[in-house]
Each structure stands twice: as structure tokens, then as C-alpha cells.
PDB file of N, CA and C in Angstrom:
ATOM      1  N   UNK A   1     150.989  87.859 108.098  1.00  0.00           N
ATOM      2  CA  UNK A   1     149.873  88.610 107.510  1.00  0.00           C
ATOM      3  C   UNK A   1     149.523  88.050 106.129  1.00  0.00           C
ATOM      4  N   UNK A   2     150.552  88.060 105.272  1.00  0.00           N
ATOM      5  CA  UNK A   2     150.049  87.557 103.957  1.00  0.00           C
ATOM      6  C   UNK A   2     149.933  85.782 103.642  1.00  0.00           C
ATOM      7  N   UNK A   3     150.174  84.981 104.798  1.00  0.00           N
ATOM      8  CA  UNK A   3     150.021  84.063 104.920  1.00  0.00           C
ATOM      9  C   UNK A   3     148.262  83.822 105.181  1.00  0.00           C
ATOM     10  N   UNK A   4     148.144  84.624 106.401  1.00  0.00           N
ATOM     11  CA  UNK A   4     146.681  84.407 106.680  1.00  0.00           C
ATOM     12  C   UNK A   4     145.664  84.851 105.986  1.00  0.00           C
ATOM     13  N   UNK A   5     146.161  86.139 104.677  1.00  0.00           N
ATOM     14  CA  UNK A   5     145.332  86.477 103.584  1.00  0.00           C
ATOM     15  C   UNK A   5     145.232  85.501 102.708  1.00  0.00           C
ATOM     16  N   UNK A   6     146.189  84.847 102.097  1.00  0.00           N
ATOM     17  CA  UNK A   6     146.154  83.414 101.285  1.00  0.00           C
ATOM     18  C   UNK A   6     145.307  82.678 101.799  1.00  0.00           C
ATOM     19  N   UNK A   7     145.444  81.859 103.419  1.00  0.00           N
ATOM     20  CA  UNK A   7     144.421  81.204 103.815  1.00  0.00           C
ATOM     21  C   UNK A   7     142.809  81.312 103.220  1.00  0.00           C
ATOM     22  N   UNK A   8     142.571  82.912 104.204  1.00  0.00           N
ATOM     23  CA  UNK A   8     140.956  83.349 104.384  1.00  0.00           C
ATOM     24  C   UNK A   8     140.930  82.825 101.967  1.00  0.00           C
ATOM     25  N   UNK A   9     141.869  83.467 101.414  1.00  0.00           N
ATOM     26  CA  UNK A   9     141.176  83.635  99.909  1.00  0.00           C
ATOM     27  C   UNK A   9     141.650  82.319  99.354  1.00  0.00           C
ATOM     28  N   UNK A  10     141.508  81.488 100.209  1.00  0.00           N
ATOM     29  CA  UNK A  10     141.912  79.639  99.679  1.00  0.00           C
ATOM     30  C   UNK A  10     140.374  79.204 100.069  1.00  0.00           C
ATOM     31  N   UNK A  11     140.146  79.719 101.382  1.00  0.00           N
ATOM     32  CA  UNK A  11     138.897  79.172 102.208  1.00  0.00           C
ATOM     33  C   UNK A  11     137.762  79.885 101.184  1.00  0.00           C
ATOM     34  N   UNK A  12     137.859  80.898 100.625  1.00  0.00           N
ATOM     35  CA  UNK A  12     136.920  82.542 100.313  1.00  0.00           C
ATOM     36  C   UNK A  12     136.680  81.398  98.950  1.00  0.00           C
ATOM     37  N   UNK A  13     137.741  80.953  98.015  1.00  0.00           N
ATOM     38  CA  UNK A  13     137.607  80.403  96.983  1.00  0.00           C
ATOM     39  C   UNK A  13     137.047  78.770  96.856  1.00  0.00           C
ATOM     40  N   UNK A  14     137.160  78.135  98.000  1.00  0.00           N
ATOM     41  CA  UNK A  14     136.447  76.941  98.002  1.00  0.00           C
ATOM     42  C   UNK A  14     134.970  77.254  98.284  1.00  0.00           C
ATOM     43  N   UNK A  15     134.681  78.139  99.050  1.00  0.00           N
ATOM     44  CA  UNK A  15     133.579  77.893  99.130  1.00  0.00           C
ATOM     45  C   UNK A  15     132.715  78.757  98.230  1.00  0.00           C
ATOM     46  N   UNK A  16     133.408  79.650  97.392  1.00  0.00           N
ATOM     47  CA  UNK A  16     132.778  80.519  96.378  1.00  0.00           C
ATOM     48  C   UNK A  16     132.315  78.901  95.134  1.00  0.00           C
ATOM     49  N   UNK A  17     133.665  78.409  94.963  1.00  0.00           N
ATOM     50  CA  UNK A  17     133.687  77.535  94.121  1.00  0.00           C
ATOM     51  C   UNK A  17     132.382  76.612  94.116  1.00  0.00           C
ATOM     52  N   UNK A  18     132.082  76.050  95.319  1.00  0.00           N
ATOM     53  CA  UNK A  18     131.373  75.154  95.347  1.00  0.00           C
ATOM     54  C   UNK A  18     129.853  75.818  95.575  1.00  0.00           C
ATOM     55  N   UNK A  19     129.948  76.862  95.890  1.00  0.00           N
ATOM     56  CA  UNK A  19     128.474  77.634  95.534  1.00  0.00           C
ATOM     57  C   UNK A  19     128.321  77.284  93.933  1.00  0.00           C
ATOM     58  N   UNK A  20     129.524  78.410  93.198  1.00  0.00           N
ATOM     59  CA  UNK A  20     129.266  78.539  91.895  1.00  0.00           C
ATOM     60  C   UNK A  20     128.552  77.007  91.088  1.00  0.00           C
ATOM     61  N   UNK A  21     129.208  75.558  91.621  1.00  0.00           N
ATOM     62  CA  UNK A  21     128.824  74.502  91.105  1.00  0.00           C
ATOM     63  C   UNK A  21     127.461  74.378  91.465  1.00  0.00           C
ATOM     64  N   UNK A  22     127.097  74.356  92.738  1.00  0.00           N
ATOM     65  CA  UNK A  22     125.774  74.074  93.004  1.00  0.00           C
ATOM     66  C   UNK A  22     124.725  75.140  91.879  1.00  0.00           C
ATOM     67  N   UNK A  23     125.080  76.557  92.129  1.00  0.00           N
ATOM     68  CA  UNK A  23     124.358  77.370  91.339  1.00  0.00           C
ATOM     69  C   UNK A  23     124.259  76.784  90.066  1.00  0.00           C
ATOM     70  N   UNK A  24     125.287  75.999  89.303  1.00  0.00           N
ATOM     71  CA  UNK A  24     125.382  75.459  87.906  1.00  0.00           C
ATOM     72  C   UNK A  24     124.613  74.296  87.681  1.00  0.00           C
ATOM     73  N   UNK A  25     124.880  73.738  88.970  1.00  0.00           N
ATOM     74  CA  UNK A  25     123.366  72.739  88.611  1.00  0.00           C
ATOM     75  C   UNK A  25     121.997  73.169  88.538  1.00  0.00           C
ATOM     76  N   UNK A  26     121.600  74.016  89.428  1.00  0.00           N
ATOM     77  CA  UNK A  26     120.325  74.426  89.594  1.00  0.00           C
ATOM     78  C   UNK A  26     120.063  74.892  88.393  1.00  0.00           C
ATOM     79  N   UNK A  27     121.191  75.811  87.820  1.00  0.00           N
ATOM     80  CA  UNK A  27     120.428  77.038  86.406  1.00  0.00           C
ATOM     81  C   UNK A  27     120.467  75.894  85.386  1.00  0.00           C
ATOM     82  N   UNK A  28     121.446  74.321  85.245  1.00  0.00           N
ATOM     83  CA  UNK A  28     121.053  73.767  84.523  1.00  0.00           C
ATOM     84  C   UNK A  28     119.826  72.864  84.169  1.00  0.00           C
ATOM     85  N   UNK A  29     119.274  72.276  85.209  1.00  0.00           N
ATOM     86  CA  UNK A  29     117.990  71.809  85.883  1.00  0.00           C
ATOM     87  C   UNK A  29     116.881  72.700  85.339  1.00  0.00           C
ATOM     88  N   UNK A  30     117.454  74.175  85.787  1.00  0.00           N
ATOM     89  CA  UNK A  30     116.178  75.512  85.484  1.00  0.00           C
ATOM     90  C   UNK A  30     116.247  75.377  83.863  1.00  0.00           C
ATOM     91  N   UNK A  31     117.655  75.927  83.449  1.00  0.00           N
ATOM     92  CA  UNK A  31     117.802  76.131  82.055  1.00  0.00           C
ATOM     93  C   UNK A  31     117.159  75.056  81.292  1.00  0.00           C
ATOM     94  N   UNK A  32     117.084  73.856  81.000  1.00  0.00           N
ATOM     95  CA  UNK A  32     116.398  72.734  80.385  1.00  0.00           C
ATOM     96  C   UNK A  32     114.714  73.271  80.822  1.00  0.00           C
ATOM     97  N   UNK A  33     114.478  72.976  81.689  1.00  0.00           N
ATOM     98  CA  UNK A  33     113.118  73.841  81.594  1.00  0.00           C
ATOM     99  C   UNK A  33     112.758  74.711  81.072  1.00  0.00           C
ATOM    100  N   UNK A  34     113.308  75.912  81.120  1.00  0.00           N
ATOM    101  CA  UNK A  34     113.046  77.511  80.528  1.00  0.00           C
ATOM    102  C   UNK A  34     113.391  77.184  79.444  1.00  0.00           C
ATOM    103  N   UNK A  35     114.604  76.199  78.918  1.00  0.00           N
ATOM    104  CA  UNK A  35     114.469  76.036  77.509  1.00  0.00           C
ATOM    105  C   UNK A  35     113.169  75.567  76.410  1.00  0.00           C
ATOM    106  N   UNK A  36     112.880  74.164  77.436  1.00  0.00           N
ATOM    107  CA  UNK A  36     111.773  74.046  76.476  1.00  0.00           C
ATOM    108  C   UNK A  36     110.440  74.789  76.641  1.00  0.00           C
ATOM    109  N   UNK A  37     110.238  75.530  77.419  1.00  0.00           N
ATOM    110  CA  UNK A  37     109.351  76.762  77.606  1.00  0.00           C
ATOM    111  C   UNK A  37     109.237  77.748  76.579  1.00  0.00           C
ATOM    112  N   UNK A  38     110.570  78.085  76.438  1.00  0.00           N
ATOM    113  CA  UNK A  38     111.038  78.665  74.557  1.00  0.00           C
ATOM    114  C   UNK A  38     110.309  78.199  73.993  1.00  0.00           C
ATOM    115  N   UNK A  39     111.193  77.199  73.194  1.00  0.00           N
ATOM    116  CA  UNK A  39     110.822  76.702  72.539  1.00  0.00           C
ATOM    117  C   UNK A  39     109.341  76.076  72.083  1.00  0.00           C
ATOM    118  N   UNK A  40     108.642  76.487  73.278  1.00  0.00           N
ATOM    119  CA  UNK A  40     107.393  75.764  72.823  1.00  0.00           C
ATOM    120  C   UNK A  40     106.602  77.338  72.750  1.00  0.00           C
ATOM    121  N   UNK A  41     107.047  78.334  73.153  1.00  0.00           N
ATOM    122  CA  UNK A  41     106.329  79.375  73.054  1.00  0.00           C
ATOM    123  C   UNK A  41     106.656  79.506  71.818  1.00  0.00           C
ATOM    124  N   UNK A  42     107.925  79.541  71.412  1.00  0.00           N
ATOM    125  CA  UNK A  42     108.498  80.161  70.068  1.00  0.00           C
ATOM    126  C   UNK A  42     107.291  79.615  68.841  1.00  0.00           C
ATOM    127  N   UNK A  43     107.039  78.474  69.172  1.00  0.00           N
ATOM    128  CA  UNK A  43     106.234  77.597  68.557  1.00  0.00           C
ATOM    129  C   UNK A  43     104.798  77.729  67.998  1.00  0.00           C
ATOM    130  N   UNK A  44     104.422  78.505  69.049  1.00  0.00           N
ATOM    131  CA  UNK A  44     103.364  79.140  69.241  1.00  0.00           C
ATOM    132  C   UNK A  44     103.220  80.610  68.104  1.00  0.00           C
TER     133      UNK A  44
END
């Protein structure tokens, strides 16, 4: 039993993990955008 709970939250955590990275690229990609969006409003 607690073998196959480790498994599923080994499997649960790789693939959380590699969401979380992908998500980190995207919001960084986004974030540089929305940043200079700021900044140019701020500007304004």
C-alpha cells in the first residue's frame, strides 16, 4: 500500500513538476511582455 502511494506521488510530482516548468516559461515569455506594457503605460 504505501509503496504504491509513493509511486502514484513520484508519478503525481513529475508531472506536476514539469507542468509547473512549462507554466514558468510561458508566464516568463508573458511576464517580459506585460512588463514592458508597464512600463510603457507607467510612462504615459
Amino acid at each position: 500500500m504505501d509503496v504504491i502511494v509513493a509511486e502514484k506521488y513520484q508519478n503525481h510530482d513529475k508531472a506536476f513538476i514539469s507542468i509547473v516548468l512549462s507554466f514558468k516559461l510561458k508566464s516568463i515569455q508573458l511576464g517580459t511582455r506585460m512588463d514592458r506594457n508597464l512600463f510603457i503605460d507607467k510612462r504615459r
